[in-house]
PDB file of N, CA and C in Angstrom:
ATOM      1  N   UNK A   1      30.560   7.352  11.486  1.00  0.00           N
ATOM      2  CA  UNK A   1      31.004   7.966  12.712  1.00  0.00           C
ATOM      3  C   UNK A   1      29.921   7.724  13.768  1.00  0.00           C
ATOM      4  N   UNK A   2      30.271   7.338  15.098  1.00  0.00           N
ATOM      5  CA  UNK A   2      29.490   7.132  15.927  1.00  0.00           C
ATOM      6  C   UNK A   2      29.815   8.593  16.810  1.00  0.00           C
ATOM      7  N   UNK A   3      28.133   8.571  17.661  1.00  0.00           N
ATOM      8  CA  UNK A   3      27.934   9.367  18.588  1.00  0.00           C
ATOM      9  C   UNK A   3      28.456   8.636  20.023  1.00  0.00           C
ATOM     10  N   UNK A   4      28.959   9.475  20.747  1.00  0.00           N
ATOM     11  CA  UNK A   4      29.415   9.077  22.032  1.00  0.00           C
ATOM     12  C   UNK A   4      28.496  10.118  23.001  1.00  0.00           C
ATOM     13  N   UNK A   5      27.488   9.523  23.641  1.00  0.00           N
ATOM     14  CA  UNK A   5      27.342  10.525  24.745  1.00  0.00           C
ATOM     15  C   UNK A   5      28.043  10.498  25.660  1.00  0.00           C
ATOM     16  N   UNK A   6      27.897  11.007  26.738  1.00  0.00           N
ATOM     17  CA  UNK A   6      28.450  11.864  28.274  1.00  0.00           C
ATOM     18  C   UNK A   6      27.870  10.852  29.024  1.00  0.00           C
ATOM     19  N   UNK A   7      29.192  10.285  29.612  1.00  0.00           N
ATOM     20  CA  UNK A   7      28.898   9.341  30.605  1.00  0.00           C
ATOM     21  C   UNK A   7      27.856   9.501  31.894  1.00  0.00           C
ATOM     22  N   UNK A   8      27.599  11.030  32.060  1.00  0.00           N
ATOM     23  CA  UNK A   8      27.211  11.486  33.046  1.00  0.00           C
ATOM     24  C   UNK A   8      25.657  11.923  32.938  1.00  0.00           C
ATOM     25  N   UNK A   9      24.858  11.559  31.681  1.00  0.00           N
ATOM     26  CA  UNK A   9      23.378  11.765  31.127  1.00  0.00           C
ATOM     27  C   UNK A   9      23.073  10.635  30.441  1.00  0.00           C
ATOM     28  N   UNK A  10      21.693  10.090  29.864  1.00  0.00           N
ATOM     29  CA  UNK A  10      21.561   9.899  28.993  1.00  0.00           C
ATOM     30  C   UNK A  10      20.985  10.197  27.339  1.00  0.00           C
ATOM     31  N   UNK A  11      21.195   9.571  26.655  1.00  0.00           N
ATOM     32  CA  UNK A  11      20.900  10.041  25.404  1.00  0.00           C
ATOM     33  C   UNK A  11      19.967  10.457  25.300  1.00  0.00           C
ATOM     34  N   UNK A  12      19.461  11.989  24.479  1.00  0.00           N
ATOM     35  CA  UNK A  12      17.979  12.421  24.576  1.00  0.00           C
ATOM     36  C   UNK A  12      17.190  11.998  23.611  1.00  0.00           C
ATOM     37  N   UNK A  13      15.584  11.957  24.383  1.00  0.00           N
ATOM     38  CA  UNK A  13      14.425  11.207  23.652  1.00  0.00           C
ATOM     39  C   UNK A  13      14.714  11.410  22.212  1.00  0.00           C
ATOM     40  N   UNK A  14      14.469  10.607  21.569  1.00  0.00           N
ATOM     41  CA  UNK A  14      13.564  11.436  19.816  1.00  0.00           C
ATOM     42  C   UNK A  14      12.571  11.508  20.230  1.00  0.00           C
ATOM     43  N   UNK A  15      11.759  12.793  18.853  1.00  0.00           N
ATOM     44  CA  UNK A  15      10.720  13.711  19.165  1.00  0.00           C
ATOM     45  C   UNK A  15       9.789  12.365  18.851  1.00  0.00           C
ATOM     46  N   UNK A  16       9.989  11.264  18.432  1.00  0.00           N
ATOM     47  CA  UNK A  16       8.837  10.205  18.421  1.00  0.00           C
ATOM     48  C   UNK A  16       9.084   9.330  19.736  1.00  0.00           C
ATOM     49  N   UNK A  17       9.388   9.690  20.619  1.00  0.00           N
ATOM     50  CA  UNK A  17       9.390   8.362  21.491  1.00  0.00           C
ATOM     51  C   UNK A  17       8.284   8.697  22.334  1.00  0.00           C
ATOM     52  N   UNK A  18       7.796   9.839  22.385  1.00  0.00           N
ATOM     53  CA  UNK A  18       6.410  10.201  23.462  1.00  0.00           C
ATOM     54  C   UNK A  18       5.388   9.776  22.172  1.00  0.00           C
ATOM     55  N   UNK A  19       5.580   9.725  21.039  1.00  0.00           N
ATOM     56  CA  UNK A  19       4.169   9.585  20.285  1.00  0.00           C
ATOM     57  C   UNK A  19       3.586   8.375  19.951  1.00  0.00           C
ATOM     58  N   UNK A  20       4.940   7.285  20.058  1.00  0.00           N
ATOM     59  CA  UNK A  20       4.628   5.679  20.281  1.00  0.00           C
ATOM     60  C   UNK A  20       3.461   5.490  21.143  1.00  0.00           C
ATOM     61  N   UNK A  21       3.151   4.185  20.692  1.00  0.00           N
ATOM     62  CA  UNK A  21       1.772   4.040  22.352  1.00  0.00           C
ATOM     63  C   UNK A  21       2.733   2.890  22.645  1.00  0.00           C
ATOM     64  N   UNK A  22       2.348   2.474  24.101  1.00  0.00           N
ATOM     65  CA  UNK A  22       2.768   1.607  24.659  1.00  0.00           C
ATOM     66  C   UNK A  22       3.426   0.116  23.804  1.00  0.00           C
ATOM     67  N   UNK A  23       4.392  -0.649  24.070  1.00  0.00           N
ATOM     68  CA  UNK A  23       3.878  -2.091  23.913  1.00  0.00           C
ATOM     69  C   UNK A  23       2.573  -2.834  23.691  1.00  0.00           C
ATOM     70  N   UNK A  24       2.010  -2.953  25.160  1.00  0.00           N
ATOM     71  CA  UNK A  24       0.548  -3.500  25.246  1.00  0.00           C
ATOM     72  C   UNK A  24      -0.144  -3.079  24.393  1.00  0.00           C
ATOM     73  N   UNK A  25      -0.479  -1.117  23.744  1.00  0.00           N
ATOM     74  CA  UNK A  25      -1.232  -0.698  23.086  1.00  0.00           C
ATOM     75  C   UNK A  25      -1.155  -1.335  21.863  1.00  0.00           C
ATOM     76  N   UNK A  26       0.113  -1.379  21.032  1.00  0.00           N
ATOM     77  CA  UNK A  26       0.663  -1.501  19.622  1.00  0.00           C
ATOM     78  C   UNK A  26       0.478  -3.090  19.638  1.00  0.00           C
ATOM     79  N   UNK A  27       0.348  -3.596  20.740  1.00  0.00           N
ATOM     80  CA  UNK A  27       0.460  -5.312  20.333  1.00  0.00           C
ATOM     81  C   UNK A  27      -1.385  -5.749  19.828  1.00  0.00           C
ATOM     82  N   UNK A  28      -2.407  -5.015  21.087  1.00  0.00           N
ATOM     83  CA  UNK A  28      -3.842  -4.494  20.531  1.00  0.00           C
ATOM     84  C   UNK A  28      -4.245  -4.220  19.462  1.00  0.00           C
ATOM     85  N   UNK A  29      -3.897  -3.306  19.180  1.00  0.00           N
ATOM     86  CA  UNK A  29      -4.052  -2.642  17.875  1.00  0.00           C
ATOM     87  C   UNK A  29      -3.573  -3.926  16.526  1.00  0.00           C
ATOM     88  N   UNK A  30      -2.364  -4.354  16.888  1.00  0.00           N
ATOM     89  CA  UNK A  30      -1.845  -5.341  15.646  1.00  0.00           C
ATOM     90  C   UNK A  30      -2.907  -6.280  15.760  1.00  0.00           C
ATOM     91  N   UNK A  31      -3.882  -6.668  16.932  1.00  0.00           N
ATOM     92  CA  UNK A  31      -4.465  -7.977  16.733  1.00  0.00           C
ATOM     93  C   UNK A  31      -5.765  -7.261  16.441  1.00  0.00           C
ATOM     94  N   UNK A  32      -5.872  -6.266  16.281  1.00  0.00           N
ATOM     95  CA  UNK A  32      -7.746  -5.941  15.967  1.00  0.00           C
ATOM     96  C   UNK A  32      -7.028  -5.344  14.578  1.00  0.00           C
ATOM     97  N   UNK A  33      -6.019  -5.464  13.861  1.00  0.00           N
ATOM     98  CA  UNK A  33      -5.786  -5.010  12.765  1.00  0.00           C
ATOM     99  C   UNK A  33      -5.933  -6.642  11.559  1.00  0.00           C
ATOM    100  N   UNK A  34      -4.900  -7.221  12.187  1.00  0.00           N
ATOM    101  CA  UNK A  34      -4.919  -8.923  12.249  1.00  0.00           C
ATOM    102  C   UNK A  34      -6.098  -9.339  11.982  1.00  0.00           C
ATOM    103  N   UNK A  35      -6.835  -9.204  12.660  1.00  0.00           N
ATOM    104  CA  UNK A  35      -8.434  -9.687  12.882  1.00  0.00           C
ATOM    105  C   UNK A  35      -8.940  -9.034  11.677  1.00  0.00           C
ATOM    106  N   UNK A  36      -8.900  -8.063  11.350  1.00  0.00           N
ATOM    107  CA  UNK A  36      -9.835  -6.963  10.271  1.00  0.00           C
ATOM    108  C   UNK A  36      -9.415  -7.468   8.865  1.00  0.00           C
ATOM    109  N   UNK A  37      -7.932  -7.846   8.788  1.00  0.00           N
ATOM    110  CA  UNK A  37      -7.382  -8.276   7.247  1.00  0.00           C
ATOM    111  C   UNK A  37      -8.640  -9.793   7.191  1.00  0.00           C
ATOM    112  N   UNK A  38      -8.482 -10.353   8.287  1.00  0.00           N
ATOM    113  CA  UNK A  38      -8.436 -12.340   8.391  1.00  0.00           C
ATOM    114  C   UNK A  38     -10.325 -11.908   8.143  1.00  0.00           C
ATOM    115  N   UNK A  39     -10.687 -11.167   8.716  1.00  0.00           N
ATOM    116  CA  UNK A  39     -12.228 -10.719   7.882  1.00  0.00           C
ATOM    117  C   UNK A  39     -12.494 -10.345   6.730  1.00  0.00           C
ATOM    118  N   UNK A  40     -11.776  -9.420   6.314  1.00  0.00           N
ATOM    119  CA  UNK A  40     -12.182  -8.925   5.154  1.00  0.00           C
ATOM    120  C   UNK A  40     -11.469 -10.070   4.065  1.00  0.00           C
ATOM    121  N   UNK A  41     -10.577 -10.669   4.332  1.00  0.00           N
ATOM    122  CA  UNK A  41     -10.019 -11.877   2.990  1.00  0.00           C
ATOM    123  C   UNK A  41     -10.677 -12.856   3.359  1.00  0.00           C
ATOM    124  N   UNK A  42     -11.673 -13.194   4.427  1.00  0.00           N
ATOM    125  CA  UNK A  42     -12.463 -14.431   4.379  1.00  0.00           C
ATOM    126  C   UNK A  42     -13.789 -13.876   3.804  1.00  0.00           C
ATOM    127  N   UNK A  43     -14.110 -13.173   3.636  1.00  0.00           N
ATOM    128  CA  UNK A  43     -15.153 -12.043   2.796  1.00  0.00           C
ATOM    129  C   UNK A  43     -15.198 -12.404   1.624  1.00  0.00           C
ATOM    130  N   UNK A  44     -14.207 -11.940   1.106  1.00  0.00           N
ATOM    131  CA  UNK A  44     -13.768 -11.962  -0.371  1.00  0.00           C
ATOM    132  C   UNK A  44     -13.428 -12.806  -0.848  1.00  0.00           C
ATOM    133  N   UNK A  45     -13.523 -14.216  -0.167  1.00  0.00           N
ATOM    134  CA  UNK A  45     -13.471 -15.503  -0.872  1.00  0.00           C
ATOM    135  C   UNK A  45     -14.379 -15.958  -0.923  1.00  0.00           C
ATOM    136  N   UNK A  46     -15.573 -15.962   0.548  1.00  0.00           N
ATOM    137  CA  UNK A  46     -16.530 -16.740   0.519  1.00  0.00           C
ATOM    138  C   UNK A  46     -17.549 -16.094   0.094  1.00  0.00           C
ATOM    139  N   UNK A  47     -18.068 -14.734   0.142  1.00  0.00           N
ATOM    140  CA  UNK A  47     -18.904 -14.156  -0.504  1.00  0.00           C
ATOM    141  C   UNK A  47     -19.316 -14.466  -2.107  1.00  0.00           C
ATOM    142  N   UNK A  48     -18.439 -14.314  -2.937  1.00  0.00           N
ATOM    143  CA  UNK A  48     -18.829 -14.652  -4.372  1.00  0.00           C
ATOM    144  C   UNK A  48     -18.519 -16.236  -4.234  1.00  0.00           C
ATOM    145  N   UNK A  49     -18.061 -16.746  -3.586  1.00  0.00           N
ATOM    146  CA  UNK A  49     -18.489 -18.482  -3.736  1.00  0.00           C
ATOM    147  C   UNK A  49     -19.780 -18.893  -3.529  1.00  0.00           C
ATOM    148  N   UNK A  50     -19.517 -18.491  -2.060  1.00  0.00           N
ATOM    149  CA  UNK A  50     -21.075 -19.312  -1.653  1.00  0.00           C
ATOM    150  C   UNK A  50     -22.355 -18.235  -1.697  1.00  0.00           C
ATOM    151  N   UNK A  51     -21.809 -17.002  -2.373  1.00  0.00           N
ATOM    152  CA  UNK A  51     -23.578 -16.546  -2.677  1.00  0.00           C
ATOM    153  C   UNK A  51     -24.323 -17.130  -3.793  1.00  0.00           C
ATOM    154  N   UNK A  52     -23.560 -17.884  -4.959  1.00  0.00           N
ATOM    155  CA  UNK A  52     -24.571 -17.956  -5.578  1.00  0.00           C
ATOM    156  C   UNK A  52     -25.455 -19.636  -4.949  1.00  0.00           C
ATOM    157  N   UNK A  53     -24.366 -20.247  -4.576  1.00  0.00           N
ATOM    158  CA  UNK A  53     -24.958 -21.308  -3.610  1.00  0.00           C
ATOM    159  C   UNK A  53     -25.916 -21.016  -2.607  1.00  0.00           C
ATOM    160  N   UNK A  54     -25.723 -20.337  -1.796  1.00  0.00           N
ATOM    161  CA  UNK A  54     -27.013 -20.338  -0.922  1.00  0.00           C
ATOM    162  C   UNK A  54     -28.470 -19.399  -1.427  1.00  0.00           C
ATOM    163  N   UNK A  55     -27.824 -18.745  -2.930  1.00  0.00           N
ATOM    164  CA  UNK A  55     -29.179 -17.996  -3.277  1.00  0.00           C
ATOM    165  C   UNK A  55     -29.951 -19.249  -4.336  1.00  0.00           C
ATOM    166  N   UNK A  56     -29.271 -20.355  -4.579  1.00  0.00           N
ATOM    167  CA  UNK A  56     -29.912 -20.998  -5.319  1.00  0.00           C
ATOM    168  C   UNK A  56     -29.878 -20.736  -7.220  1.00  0.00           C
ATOM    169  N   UNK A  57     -28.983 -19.732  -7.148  1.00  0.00           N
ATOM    170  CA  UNK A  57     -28.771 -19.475  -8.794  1.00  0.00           C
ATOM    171  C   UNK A  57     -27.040 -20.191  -9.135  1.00  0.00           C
ATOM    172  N   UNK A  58     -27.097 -19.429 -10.278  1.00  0.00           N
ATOM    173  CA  UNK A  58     -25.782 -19.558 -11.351  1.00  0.00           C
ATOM    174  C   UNK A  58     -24.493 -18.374 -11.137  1.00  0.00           C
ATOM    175  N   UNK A  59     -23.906 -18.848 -11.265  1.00  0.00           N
ATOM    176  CA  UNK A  59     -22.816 -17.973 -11.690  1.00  0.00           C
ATOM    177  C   UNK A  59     -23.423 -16.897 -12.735  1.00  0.00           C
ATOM    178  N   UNK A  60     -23.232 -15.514 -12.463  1.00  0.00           N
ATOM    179  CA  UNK A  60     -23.641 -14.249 -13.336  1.00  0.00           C
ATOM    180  C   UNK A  60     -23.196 -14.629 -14.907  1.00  0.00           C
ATOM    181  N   UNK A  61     -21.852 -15.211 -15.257  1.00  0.00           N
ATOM    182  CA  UNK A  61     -21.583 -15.820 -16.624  1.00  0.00           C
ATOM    183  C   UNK A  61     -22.286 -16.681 -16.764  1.00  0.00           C
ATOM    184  N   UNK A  62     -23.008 -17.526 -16.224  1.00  0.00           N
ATOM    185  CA  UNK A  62     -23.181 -18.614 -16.875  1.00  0.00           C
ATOM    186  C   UNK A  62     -24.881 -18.780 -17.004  1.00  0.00           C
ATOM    187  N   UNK A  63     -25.328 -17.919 -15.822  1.00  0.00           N
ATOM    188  CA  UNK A  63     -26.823 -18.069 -16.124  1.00  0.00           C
ATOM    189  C   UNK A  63     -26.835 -16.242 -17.813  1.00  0.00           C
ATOM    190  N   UNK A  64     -26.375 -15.521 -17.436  1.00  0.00           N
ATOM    191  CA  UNK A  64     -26.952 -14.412 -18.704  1.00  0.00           C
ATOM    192  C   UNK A  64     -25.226 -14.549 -19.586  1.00  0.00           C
ATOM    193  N   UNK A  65     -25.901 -15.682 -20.408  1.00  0.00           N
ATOM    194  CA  UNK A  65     -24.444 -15.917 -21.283  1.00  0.00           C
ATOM    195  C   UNK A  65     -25.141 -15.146 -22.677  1.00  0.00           C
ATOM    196  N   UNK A  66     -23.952 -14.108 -23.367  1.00  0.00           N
ATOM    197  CA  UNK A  66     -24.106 -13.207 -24.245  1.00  0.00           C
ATOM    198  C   UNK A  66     -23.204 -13.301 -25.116  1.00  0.00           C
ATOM    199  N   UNK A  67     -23.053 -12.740 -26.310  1.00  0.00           N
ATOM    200  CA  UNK A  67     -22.034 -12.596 -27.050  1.00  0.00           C
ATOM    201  C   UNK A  67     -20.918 -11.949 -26.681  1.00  0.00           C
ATOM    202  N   UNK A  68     -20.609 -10.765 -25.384  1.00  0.00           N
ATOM    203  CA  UNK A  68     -19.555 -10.524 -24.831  1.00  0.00           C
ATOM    204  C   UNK A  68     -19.370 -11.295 -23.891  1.00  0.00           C
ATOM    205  N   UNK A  69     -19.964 -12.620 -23.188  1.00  0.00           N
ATOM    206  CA  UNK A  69     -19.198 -12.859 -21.954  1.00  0.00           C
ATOM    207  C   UNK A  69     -17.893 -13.536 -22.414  1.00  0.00           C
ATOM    208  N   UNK A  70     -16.998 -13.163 -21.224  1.00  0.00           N
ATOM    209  CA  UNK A  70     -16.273 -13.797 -21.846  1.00  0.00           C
ATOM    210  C   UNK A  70     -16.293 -15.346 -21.213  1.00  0.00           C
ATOM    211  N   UNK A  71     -15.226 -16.537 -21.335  1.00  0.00           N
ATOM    212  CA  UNK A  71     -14.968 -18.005 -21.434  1.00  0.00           C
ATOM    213  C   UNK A  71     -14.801 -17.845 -20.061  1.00  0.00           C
ATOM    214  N   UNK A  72     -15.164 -19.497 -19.399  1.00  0.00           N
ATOM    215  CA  UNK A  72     -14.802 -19.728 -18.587  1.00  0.00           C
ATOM    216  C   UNK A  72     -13.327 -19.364 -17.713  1.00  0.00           C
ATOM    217  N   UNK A  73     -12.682 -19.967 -18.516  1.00  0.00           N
ATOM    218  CA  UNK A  73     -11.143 -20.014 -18.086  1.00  0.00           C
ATOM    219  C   UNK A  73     -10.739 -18.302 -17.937  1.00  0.00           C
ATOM    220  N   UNK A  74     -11.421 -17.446 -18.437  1.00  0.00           N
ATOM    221  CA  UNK A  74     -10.881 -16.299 -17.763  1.00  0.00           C
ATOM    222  C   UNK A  74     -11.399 -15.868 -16.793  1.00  0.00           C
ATOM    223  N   UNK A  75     -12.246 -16.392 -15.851  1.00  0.00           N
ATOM    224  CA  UNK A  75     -12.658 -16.434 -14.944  1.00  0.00           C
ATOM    225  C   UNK A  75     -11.057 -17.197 -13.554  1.00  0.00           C
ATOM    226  N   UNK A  76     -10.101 -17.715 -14.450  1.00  0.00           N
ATOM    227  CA  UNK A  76      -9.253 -18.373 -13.342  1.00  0.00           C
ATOM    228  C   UNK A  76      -8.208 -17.435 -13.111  1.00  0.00           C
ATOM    229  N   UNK A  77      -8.431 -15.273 -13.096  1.00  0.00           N
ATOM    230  CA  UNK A  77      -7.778 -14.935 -12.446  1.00  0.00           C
ATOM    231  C   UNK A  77      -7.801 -14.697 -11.138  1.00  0.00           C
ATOM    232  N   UNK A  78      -9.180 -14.671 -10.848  1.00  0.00           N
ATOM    233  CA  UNK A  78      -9.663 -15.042  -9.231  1.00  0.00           C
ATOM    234  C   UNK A  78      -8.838 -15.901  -8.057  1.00  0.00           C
ATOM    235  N   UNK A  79      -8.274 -16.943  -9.098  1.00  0.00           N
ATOM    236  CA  UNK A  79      -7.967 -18.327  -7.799  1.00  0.00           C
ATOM    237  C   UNK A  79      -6.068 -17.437  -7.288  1.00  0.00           C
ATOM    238  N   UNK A  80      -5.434 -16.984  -8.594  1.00  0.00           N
ATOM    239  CA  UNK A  80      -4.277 -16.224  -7.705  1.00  0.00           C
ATOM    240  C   UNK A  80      -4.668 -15.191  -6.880  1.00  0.00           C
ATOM    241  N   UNK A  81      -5.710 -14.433  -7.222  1.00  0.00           N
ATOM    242  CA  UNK A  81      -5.817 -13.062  -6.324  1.00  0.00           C
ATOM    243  C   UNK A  81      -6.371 -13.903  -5.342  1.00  0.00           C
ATOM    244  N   UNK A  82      -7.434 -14.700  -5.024  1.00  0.00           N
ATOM    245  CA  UNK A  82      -7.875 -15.194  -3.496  1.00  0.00           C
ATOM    246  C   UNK A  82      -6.633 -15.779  -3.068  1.00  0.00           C
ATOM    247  N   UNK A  83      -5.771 -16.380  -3.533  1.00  0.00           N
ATOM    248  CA  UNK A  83      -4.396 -17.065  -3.051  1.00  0.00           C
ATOM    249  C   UNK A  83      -3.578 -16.124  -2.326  1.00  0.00           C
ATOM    250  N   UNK A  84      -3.550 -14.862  -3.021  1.00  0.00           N
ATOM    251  CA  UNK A  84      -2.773 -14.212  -2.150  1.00  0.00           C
ATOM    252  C   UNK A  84      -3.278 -12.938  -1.404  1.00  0.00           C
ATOM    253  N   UNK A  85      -4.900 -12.964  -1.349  1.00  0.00           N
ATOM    254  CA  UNK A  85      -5.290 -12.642  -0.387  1.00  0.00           C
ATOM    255  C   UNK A  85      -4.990 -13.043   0.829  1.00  0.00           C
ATOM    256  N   UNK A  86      -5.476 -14.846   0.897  1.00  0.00           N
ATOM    257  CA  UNK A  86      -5.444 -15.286   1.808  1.00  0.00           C
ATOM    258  C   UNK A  86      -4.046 -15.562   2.635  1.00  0.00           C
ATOM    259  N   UNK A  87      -3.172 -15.395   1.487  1.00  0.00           N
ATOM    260  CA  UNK A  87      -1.458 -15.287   2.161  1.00  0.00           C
ATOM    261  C   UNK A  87      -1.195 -14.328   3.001  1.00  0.00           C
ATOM    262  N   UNK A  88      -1.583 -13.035   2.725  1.00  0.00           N
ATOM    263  CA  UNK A  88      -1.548 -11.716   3.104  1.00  0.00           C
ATOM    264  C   UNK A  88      -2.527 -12.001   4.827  1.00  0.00           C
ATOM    265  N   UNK A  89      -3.473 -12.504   4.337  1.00  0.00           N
ATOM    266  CA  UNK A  89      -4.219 -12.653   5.707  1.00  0.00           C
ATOM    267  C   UNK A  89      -3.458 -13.752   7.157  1.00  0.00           C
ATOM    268  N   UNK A  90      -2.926 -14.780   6.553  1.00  0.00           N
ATOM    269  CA  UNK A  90      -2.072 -15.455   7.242  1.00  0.00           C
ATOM    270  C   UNK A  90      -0.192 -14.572   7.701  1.00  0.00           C
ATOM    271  N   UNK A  91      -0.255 -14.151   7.059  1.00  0.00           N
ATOM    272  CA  UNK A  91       1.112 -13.476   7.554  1.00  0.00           C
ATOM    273  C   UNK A  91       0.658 -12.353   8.432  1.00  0.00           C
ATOM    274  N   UNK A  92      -0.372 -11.645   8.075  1.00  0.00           N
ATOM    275  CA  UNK A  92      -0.545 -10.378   9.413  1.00  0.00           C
ATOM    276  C   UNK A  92      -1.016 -11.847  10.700  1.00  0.00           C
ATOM    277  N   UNK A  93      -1.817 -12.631  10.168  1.00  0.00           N
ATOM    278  CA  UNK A  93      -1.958 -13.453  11.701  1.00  0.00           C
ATOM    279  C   UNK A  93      -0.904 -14.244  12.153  1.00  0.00           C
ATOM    280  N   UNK A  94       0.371 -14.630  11.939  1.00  0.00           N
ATOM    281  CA  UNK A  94       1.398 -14.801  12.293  1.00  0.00           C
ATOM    282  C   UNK A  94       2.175 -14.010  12.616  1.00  0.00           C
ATOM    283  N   UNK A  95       2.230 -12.927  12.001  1.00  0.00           N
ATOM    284  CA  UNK A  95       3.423 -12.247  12.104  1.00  0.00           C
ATOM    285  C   UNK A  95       2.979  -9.859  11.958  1.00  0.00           C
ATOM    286  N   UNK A  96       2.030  -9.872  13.579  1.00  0.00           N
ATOM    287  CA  UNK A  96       1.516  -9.089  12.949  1.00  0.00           C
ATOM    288  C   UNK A  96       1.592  -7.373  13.116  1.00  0.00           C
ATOM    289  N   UNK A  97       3.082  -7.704  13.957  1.00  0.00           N
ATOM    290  CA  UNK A  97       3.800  -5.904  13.618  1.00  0.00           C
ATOM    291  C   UNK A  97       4.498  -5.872  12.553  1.00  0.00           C
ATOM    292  N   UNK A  98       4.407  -7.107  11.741  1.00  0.00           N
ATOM    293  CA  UNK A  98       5.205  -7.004   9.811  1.00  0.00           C
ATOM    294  C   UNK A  98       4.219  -5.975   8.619  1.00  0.00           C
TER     295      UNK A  98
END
Protein backbone atom coordinates (compact mmCIF):
# COMPACT_ATOMS: atom_id res chain seq x y z
CA UNK A 1 0.00 0.00 0.00
CA UNK A 2 1.27 3.30 -0.88
CA UNK A 3 1.14 6.60 1.02
CA UNK A 4 -0.46 9.47 -0.81
CA UNK A 5 0.24 12.82 0.64
CA UNK A 6 -1.86 16.13 0.35
CA UNK A 7 -1.31 17.83 -2.62
CA UNK A 8 -1.26 20.93 -0.68
CA UNK A 9 2.16 20.10 1.79
CA UNK A 10 4.93 18.20 1.58
CA UNK A 11 5.92 14.96 2.95
CA UNK A 12 7.36 15.29 6.51
CA UNK A 13 11.14 15.08 7.32
CA UNK A 14 12.29 11.67 8.92
CA UNK A 15 13.69 12.13 12.31
CA UNK A 16 17.14 11.30 10.36
CA UNK A 17 17.16 13.79 7.73
CA UNK A 18 18.54 16.72 10.11
CA UNK A 19 21.20 14.13 11.44
CA UNK A 20 22.74 13.37 7.90
CA UNK A 21 25.72 15.78 7.24
CA UNK A 22 25.75 17.33 4.10
CA UNK A 23 26.73 15.73 0.65
CA UNK A 24 30.11 17.59 0.59
CA UNK A 25 30.54 16.44 4.35
CA UNK A 26 29.78 12.53 3.73
CA UNK A 27 31.75 12.62 0.38
CA UNK A 28 35.01 14.01 2.96
CA UNK A 29 34.63 11.84 5.34
CA UNK A 30 34.38 8.71 2.64
CA UNK A 31 37.78 9.96 1.28
CA UNK A 32 39.70 10.38 4.69
CA UNK A 33 37.99 6.99 5.45
CA UNK A 34 39.25 5.64 1.86
CA UNK A 35 42.56 6.98 2.62
CA UNK A 36 42.77 5.29 6.27
CA UNK A 37 41.73 1.58 4.85
CA UNK A 38 44.49 2.26 1.55
CA UNK A 39 47.01 2.98 4.77
CA UNK A 40 46.45 0.66 7.01
CA UNK A 41 46.35 -2.43 4.09
CA UNK A 42 49.52 -0.93 2.64
CA UNK A 43 50.87 -1.38 6.31
CA UNK A 44 50.07 -4.73 6.59
CA UNK A 45 51.64 -5.87 3.57
CA UNK A 46 54.68 -3.99 3.52
CA UNK A 47 55.58 -3.95 7.06
CA UNK A 48 56.29 -7.74 7.63
CA UNK A 49 57.81 -7.86 4.04
CA UNK A 50 60.15 -5.37 3.95
CA UNK A 51 61.07 -5.26 7.70
CA UNK A 52 63.02 -8.02 7.71
CA UNK A 53 64.74 -6.60 4.51
CA UNK A 54 65.66 -3.37 5.55
CA UNK A 55 66.68 -4.69 9.14
CA UNK A 56 69.07 -6.96 7.45
CA UNK A 57 67.81 -10.31 9.16
CA UNK A 58 65.64 -13.50 8.42
CA UNK A 59 62.35 -14.29 8.53
CA UNK A 60 61.44 -15.04 12.51
CA UNK A 61 60.90 -18.95 11.12
CA UNK A 62 63.69 -19.26 9.52
CA UNK A 63 66.44 -17.55 11.42
CA UNK A 64 65.10 -19.37 15.29
CA UNK A 65 64.04 -22.71 13.56
CA UNK A 66 62.81 -25.17 16.50
CA UNK A 67 61.12 -28.26 16.83
CA UNK A 68 57.66 -26.41 16.90
CA UNK A 69 58.12 -24.14 13.99
CA UNK A 70 56.06 -24.91 11.84
CA UNK A 71 56.96 -25.54 7.56
CA UNK A 72 57.28 -23.15 5.26
CA UNK A 73 54.21 -23.62 3.24
CA UNK A 74 52.11 -22.76 6.20
CA UNK A 75 53.32 -19.66 6.14
CA UNK A 76 51.13 -19.29 2.53
CA UNK A 77 48.05 -18.23 4.56
CA UNK A 78 49.28 -14.71 4.47
CA UNK A 79 49.25 -14.31 0.52
CA UNK A 80 45.03 -14.78 0.63
CA UNK A 81 44.60 -12.56 3.66
CA UNK A 82 47.04 -9.70 2.01
CA UNK A 83 44.92 -10.45 -1.26
CA UNK A 84 41.99 -9.52 0.20
CA UNK A 85 43.13 -6.95 2.21
CA UNK A 86 44.27 -5.26 -0.56
CA UNK A 87 40.80 -5.91 -2.45
CA UNK A 88 38.99 -4.39 0.39
CA UNK A 89 41.39 -1.40 0.10
CA UNK A 90 40.72 -0.93 -3.66
CA UNK A 91 36.97 -1.09 -3.49
CA UNK A 92 36.60 1.61 -0.59
CA UNK A 93 39.03 3.63 -3.19
CA UNK A 94 36.73 3.14 -6.00
CA UNK A 95 33.76 2.88 -4.68
CA UNK A 96 33.71 4.69 -1.36
CA UNK A 97 30.09 5.29 0.16
CA UNK A 98 29.95 1.12 -0.41
Amino acid sequence: MTTRWPSFGTPPASPTAQATPSARDASAADRVRSLAVAASAAALVLVPTLGPLLAGTEEGAAEYDTEITPPDYAFAIWAPIFLGTTANAVQHATHPTA
